[in-house]
C-alpha atoms as a PDB file:
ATOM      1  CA  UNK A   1     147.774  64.815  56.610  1.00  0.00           C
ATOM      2  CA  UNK A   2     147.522  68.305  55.477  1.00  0.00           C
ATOM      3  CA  UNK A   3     148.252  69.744  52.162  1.00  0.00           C
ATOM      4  CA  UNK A   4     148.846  73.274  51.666  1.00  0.00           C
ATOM      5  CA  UNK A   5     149.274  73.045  48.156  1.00  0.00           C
ATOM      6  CA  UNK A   6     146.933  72.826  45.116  1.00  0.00           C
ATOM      7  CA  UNK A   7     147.763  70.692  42.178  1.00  0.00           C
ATOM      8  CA  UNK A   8     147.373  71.421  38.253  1.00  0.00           C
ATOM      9  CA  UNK A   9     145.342  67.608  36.698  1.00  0.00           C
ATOM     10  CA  UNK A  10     146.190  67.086  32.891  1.00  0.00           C
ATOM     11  CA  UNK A  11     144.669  70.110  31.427  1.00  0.00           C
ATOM     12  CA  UNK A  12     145.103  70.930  28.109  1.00  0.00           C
ATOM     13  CA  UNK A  13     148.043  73.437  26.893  1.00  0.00           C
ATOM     14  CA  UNK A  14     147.092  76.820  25.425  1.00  0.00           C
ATOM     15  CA  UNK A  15     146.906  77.063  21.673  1.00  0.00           C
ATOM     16  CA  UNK A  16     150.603  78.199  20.316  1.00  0.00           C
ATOM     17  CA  UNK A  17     149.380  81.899  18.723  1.00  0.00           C
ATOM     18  CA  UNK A  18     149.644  81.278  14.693  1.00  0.00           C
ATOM     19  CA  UNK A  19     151.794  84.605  14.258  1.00  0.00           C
ATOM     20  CA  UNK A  20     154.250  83.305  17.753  1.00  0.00           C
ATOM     21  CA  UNK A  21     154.809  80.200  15.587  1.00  0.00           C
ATOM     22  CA  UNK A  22     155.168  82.159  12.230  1.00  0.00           C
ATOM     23  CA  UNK A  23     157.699  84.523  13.776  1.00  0.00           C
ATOM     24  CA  UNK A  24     159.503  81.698  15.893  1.00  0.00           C
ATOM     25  CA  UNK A  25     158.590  83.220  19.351  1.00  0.00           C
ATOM     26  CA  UNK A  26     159.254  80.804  22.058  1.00  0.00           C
ATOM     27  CA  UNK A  27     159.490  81.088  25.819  1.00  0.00           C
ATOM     28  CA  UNK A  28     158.151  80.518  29.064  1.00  0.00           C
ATOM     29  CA  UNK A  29     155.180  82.337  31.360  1.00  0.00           C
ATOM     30  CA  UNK A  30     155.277  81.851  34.915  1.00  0.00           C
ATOM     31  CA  UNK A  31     151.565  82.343  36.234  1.00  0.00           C
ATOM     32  CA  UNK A  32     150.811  82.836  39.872  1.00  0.00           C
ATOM     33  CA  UNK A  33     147.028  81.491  40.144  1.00  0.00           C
ATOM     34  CA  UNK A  34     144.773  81.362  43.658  1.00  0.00           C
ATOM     35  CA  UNK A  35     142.867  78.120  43.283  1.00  0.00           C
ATOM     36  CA  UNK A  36     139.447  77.873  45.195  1.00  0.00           C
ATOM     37  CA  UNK A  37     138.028  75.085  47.313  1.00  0.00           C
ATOM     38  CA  UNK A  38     136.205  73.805  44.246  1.00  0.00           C
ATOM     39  CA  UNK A  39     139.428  73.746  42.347  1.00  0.00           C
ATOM     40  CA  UNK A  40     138.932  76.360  39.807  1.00  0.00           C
ATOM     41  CA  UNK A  41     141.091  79.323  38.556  1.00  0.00           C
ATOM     42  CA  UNK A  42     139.904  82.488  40.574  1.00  0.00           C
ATOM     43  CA  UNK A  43     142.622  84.653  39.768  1.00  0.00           C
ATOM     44  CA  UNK A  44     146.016  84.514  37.061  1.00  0.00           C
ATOM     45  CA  UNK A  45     148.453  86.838  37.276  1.00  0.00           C
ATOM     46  CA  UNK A  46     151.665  86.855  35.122  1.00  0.00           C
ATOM     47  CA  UNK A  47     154.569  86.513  37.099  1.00  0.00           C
ATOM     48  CA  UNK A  48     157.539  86.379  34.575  1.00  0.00           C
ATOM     49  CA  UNK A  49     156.911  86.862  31.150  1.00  0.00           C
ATOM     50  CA  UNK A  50     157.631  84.822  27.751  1.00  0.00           C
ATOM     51  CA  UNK A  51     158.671  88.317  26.370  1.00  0.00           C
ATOM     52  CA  UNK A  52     155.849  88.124  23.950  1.00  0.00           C
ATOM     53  CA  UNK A  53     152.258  89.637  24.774  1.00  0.00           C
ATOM     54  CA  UNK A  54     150.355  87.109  22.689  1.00  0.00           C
ATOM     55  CA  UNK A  55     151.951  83.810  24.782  1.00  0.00           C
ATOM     56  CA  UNK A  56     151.126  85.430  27.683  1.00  0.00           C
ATOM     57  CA  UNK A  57     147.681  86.048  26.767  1.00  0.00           C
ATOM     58  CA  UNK A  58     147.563  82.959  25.618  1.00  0.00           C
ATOM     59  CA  UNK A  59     148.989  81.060  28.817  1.00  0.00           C
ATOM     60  CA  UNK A  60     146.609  83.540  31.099  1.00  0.00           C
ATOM     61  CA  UNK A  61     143.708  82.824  29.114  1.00  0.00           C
ATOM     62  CA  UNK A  62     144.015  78.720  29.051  1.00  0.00           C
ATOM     63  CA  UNK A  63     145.230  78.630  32.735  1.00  0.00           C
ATOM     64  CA  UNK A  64     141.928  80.786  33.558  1.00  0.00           C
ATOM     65  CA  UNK A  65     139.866  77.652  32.440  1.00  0.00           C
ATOM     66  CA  UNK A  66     141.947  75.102  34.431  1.00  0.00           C
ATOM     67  CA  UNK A  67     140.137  72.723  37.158  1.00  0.00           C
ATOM     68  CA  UNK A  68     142.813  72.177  39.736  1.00  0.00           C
ATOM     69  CA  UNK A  69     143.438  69.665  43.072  1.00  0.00           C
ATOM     70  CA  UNK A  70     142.793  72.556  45.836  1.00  0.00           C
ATOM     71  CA  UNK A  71     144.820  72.521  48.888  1.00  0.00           C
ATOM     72  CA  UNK A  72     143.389  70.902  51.965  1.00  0.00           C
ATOM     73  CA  UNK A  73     143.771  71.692  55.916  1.00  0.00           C
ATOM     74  CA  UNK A  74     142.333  69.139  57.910  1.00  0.00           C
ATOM     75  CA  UNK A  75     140.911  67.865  55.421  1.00  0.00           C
ATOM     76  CA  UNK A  76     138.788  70.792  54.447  1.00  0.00           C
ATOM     77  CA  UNK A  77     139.496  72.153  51.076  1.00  0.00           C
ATOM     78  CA  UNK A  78     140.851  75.504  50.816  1.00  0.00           C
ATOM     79  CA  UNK A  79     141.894  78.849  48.620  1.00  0.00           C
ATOM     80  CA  UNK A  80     145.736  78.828  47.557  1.00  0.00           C
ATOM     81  CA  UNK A  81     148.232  79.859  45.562  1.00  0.00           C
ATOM     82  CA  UNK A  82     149.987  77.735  43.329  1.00  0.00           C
ATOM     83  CA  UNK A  83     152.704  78.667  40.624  1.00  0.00           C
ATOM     84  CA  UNK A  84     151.920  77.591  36.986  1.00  0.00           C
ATOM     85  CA  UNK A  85     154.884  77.589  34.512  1.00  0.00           C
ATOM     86  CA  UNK A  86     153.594  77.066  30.499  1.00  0.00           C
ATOM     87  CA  UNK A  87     156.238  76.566  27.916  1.00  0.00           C
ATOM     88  CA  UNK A  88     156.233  77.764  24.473  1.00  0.00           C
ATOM     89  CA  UNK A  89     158.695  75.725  22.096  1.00  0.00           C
ATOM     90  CA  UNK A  90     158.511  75.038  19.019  1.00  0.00           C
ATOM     91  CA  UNK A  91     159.115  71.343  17.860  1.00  0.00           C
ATOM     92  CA  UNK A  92     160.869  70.753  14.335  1.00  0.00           C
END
Protein backbone atom coordinates (compact mmCIF):
# COMPACT_ATOMS: atom_id res chain seq x y z
CA UNK A 1 0.00 0.00 0.00
CA UNK A 2 1.32 3.33 -0.83
CA UNK A 3 1.52 6.35 1.27
CA UNK A 4 1.95 9.66 -0.12
CA UNK A 5 2.04 11.33 3.00
CA UNK A 6 4.69 11.93 5.72
CA UNK A 7 3.80 11.88 9.34
CA UNK A 8 4.98 14.28 12.33
CA UNK A 9 6.17 11.32 15.62
CA UNK A 10 5.82 13.02 19.16
CA UNK A 11 8.29 15.74 18.85
CA UNK A 12 8.61 18.17 21.27
CA UNK A 13 6.65 21.71 21.02
CA UNK A 14 8.66 24.90 20.54
CA UNK A 15 9.49 26.89 23.63
CA UNK A 16 6.48 29.60 24.21
CA UNK A 17 8.86 33.04 23.67
CA UNK A 18 9.08 34.59 27.44
CA UNK A 19 7.96 38.17 26.10
CA UNK A 20 4.73 36.14 23.78
CA UNK A 21 3.73 34.84 27.23
CA UNK A 22 4.43 38.19 29.10
CA UNK A 23 2.39 40.13 26.56
CA UNK A 24 -0.40 37.33 26.20
CA UNK A 25 0.33 36.60 22.45
CA UNK A 26 -1.36 33.50 21.38
CA UNK A 27 -2.10 31.96 18.01
CA UNK A 28 -1.48 29.50 15.52
CA UNK A 29 1.46 28.95 12.61
CA UNK A 30 0.68 26.84 9.82
CA UNK A 31 4.14 25.47 8.43
CA UNK A 32 4.42 23.85 5.06
CA UNK A 33 7.63 21.47 5.52
CA UNK A 34 9.19 18.96 2.57
CA UNK A 35 10.22 15.92 4.56
CA UNK A 36 13.12 13.74 3.05
CA UNK A 37 13.41 9.99 2.67
CA UNK A 38 15.30 9.90 5.96
CA UNK A 39 12.51 11.76 7.62
CA UNK A 40 14.06 14.99 8.44
CA UNK A 41 12.97 18.68 7.99
CA UNK A 42 14.61 19.91 4.63
CA UNK A 43 12.71 22.90 4.21
CA UNK A 44 9.86 25.15 6.60
CA UNK A 45 8.11 27.68 5.22
CA UNK A 46 5.39 29.73 7.06
CA UNK A 47 2.23 29.36 5.54
CA UNK A 48 -0.24 31.39 7.78
CA UNK A 49 1.02 33.28 10.46
CA UNK A 50 0.34 33.50 14.43
CA UNK A 51 0.47 37.34 13.81
CA UNK A 52 3.49 37.52 15.98
CA UNK A 53 7.17 37.26 14.49
CA UNK A 54 8.66 35.64 17.58
CA UNK A 55 5.95 32.40 17.49
CA UNK A 56 6.70 32.05 14.17
CA UNK A 57 10.29 31.96 14.63
CA UNK A 58 9.78 29.97 17.21
CA UNK A 59 7.43 27.28 15.45
CA UNK A 60 9.98 27.46 12.21
CA UNK A 61 12.87 26.97 14.28
CA UNK A 62 11.52 23.74 16.45
CA UNK A 63 9.76 22.23 13.34
CA UNK A 64 13.34 22.58 11.52
CA UNK A 65 14.66 19.95 14.09
CA UNK A 66 11.71 17.52 13.70
CA UNK A 67 12.38 13.69 12.59
CA UNK A 68 9.29 12.79 10.66
CA UNK A 69 7.52 9.29 9.10
CA UNK A 70 8.45 10.10 5.24
CA UNK A 71 6.03 9.19 2.64
CA UNK A 72 6.49 5.92 0.84
CA UNK A 73 5.71 4.74 -2.95
CA UNK A 74 6.10 1.24 -3.35
CA UNK A 75 7.52 0.99 -0.56
CA UNK A 76 10.45 3.21 -1.23
CA UNK A 77 10.66 6.20 0.96
CA UNK A 78 10.28 9.47 -0.55
CA UNK A 79 10.50 13.60 -0.39
CA UNK A 80 7.00 15.27 0.54
CA UNK A 81 5.21 17.85 1.72
CA UNK A 82 3.33 17.74 4.72
CA UNK A 83 1.41 20.66 6.56
CA UNK A 84 2.45 21.32 10.24
CA UNK A 85 0.01 23.44 12.36
CA UNK A 86 1.74 24.59 16.07
CA UNK A 87 -0.51 26.25 18.54
CA UNK A 88 0.35 28.92 20.87
CA UNK A 89 -2.15 29.17 23.96
CA UNK A 90 -1.67 30.06 26.95
CA UNK A 91 -3.03 27.79 29.85
CA UNK A 92 -4.30 29.58 33.18
Amino acid sequence: MASYKADYLDNPPPPYPRLSRQLGEEGTALLKVQVGADGRALQVKLVSSTGYARLDEAAEATVAQWRFVAATRNGQAITSWVLVPIKFRILN
